[in-house]
N, C-alpha and C. Protein backbone atom coordinates (compact mmCIF):
# COMPACT_ATOMS: atom_id res chain seq x y z
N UNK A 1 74.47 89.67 117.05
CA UNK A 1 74.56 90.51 115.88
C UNK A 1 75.96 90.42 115.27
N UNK A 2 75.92 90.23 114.09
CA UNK A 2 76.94 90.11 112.90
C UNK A 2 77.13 91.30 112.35
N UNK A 3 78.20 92.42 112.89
CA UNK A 3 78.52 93.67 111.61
C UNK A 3 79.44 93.47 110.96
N UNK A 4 79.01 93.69 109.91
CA UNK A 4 79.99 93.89 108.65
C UNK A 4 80.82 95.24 108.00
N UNK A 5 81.78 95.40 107.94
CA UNK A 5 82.12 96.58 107.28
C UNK A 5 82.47 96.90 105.59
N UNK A 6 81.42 97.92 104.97
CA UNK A 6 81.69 97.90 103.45
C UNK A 6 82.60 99.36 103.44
N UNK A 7 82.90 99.09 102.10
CA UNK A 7 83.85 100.23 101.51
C UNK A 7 83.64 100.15 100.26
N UNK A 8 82.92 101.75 99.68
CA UNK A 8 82.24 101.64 98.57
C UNK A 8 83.14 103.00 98.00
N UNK A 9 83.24 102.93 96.65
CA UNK A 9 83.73 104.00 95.91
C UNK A 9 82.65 104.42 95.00
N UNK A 10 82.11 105.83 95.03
CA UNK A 10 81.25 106.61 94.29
C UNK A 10 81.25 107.92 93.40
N UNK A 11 81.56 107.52 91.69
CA UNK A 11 82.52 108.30 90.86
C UNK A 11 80.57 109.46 90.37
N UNK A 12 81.18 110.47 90.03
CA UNK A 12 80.11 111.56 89.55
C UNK A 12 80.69 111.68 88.41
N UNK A 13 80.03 111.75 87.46
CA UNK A 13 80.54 112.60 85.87
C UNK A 13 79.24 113.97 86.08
N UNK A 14 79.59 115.45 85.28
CA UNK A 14 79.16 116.44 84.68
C UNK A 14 77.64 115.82 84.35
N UNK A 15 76.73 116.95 84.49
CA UNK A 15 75.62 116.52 83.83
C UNK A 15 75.01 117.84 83.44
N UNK A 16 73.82 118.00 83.04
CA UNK A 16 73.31 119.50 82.29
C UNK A 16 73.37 120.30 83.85
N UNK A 17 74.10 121.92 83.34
CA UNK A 17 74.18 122.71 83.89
C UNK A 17 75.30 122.81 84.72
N UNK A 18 74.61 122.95 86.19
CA UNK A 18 75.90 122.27 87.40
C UNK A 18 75.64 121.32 87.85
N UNK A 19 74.65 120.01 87.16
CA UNK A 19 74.63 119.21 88.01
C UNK A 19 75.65 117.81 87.68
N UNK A 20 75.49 116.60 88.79
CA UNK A 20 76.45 115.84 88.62
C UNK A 20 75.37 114.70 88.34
N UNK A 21 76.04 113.67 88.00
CA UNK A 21 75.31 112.48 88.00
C UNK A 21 76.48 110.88 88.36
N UNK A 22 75.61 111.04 89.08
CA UNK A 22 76.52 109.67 89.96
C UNK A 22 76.78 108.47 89.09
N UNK A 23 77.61 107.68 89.10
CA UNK A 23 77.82 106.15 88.32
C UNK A 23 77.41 105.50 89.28
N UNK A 24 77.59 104.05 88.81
CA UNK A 24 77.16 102.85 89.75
C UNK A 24 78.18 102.78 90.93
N UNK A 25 77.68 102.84 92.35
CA UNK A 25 78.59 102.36 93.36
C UNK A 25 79.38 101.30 93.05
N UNK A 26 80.43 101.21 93.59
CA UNK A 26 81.53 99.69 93.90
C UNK A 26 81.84 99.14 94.79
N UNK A 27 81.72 98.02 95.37
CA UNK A 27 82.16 97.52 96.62
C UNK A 27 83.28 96.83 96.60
N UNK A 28 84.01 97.04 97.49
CA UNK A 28 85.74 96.56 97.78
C UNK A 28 85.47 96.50 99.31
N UNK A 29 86.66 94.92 99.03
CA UNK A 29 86.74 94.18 100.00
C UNK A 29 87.78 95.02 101.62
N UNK A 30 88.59 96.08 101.02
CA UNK A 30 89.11 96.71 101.81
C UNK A 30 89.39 98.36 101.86
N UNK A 31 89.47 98.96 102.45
CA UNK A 31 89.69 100.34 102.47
C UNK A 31 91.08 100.72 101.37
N UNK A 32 92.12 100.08 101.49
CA UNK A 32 93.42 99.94 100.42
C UNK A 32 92.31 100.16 99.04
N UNK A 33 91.77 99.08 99.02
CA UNK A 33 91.16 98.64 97.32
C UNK A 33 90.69 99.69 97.25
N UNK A 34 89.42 100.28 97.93
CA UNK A 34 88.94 101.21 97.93
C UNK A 34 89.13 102.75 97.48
N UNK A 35 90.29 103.41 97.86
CA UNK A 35 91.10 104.18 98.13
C UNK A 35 92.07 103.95 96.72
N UNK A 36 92.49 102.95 96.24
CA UNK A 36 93.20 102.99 95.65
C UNK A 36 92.57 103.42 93.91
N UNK A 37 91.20 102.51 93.56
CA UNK A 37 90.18 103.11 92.22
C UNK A 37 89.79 104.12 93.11
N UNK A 38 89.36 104.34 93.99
CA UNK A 38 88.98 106.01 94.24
C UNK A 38 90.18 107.31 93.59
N UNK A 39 91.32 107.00 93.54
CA UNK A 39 92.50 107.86 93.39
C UNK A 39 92.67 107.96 91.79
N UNK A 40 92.34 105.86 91.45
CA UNK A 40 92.50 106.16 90.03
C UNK A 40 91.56 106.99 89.06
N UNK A 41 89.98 106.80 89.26
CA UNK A 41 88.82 107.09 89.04
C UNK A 41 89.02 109.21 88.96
N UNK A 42 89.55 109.40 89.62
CA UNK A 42 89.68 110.95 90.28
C UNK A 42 90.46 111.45 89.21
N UNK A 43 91.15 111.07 88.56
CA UNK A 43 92.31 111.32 87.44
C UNK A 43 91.35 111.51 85.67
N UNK A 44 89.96 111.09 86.02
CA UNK A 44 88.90 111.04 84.68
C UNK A 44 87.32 111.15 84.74
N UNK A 45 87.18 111.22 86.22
CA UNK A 45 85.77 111.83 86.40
C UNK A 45 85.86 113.37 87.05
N UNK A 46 84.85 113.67 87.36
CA UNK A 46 84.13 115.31 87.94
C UNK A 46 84.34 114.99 89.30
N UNK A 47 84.10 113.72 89.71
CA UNK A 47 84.62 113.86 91.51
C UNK A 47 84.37 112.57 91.66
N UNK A 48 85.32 111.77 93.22
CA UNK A 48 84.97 110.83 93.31
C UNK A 48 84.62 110.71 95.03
N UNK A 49 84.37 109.79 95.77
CA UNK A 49 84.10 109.60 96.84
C UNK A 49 84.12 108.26 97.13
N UNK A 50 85.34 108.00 98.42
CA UNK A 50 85.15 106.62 98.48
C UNK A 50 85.11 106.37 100.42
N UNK A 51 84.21 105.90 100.84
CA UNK A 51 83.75 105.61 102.33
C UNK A 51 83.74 104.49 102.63
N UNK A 52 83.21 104.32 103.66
CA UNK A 52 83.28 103.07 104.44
C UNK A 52 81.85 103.41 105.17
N UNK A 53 81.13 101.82 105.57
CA UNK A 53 79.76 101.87 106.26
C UNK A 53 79.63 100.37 106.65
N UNK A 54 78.82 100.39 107.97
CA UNK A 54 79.14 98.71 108.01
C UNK A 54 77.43 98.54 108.22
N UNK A 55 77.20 97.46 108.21
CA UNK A 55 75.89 97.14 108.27
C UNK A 55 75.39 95.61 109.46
N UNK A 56 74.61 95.50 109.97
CA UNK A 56 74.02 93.77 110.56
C UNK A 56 73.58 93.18 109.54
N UNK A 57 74.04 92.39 109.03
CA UNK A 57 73.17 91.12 108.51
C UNK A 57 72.26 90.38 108.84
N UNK A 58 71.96 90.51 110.13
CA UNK A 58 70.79 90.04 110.54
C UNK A 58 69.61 91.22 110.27
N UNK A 59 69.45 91.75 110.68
CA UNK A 59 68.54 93.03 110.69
C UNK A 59 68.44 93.79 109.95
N UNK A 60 69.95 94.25 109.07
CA UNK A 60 69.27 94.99 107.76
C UNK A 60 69.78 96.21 108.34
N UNK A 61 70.08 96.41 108.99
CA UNK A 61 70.62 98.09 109.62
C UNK A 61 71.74 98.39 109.34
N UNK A 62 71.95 99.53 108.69
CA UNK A 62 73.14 100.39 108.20
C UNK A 62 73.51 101.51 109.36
N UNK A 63 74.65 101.91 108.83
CA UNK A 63 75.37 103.47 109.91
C UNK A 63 73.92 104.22 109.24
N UNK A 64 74.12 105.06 110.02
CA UNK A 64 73.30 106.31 109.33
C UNK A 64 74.19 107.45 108.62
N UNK A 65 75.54 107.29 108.94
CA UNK A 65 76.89 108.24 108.73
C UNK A 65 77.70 107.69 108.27
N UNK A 66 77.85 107.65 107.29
CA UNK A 66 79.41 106.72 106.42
C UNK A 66 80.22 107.51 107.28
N UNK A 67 81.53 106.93 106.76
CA UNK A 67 82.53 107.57 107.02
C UNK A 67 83.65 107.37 105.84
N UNK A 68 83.84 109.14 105.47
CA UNK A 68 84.38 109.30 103.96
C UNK A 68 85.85 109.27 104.14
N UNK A 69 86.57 108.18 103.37
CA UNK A 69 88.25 108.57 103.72
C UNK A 69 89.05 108.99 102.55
N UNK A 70 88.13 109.49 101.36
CA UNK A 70 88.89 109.93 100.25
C UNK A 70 87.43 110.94 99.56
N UNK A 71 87.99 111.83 99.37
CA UNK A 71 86.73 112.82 98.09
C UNK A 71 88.33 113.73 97.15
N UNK A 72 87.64 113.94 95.98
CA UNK A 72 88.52 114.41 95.33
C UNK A 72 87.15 115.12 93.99
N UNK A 73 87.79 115.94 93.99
CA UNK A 73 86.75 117.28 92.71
C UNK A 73 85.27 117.45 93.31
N UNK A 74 84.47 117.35 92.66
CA UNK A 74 83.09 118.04 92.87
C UNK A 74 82.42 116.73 92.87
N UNK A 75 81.57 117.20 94.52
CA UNK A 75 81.07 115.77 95.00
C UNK A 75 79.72 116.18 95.80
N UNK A 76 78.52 115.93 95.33
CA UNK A 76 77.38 116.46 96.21
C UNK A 76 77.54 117.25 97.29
N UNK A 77 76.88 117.63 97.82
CA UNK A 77 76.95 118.81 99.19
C UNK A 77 76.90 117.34 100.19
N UNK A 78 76.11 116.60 100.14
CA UNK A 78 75.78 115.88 101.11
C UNK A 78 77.35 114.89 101.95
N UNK A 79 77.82 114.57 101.06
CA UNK A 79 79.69 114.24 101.70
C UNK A 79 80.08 115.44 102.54
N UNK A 80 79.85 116.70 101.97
CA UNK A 80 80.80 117.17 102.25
C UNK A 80 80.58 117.26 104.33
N UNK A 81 79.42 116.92 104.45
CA UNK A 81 79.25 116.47 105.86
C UNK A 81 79.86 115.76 106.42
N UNK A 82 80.22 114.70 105.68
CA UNK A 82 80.63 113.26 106.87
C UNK A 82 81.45 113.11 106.92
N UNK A 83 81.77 112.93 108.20
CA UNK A 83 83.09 112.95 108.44
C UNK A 83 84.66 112.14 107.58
């Protein structure tokens, strides 16, 4: 087995009422990259979130638990779980 580790940044803008609405995920090659448009992104959206998750390439299997190393403003309930 081959794991891989991703690091994805996930920006929310405002949507009707209180809700949010997510943009398109991003994938970066490192936690730095990651972390770094996560910080910029945070400065012009409603919230951002940027994690890490690794996956097999053979099999198709993901974490079941990211692991979040940046949130900033208003970000689903569901982050606010992981570690």
């Amino acid at each position: 087995m081959s794991r891989q580790m991703h690091f994805l940044v996930q920006s929310f803008d405002p949507a009707k009422g209180d809700q949010l609405k997510a943009g398109a995920p991003i994938a970066y090659r490192s936690e730095e990259s990651a972390r770094r448009t996560a910080e910029r992104l945070a400065m012009s959206k409603a919230g951002v979130v940027a994690f890490s998750t690794s996956s097999d390439t053979e099999t198709g299997d993901y974490d079941d638990q990211p692991a979040v190393f940046f949130r900033a403003g208003r970000v689903p309930a569901e982050f606010d779980s992981m570690p």
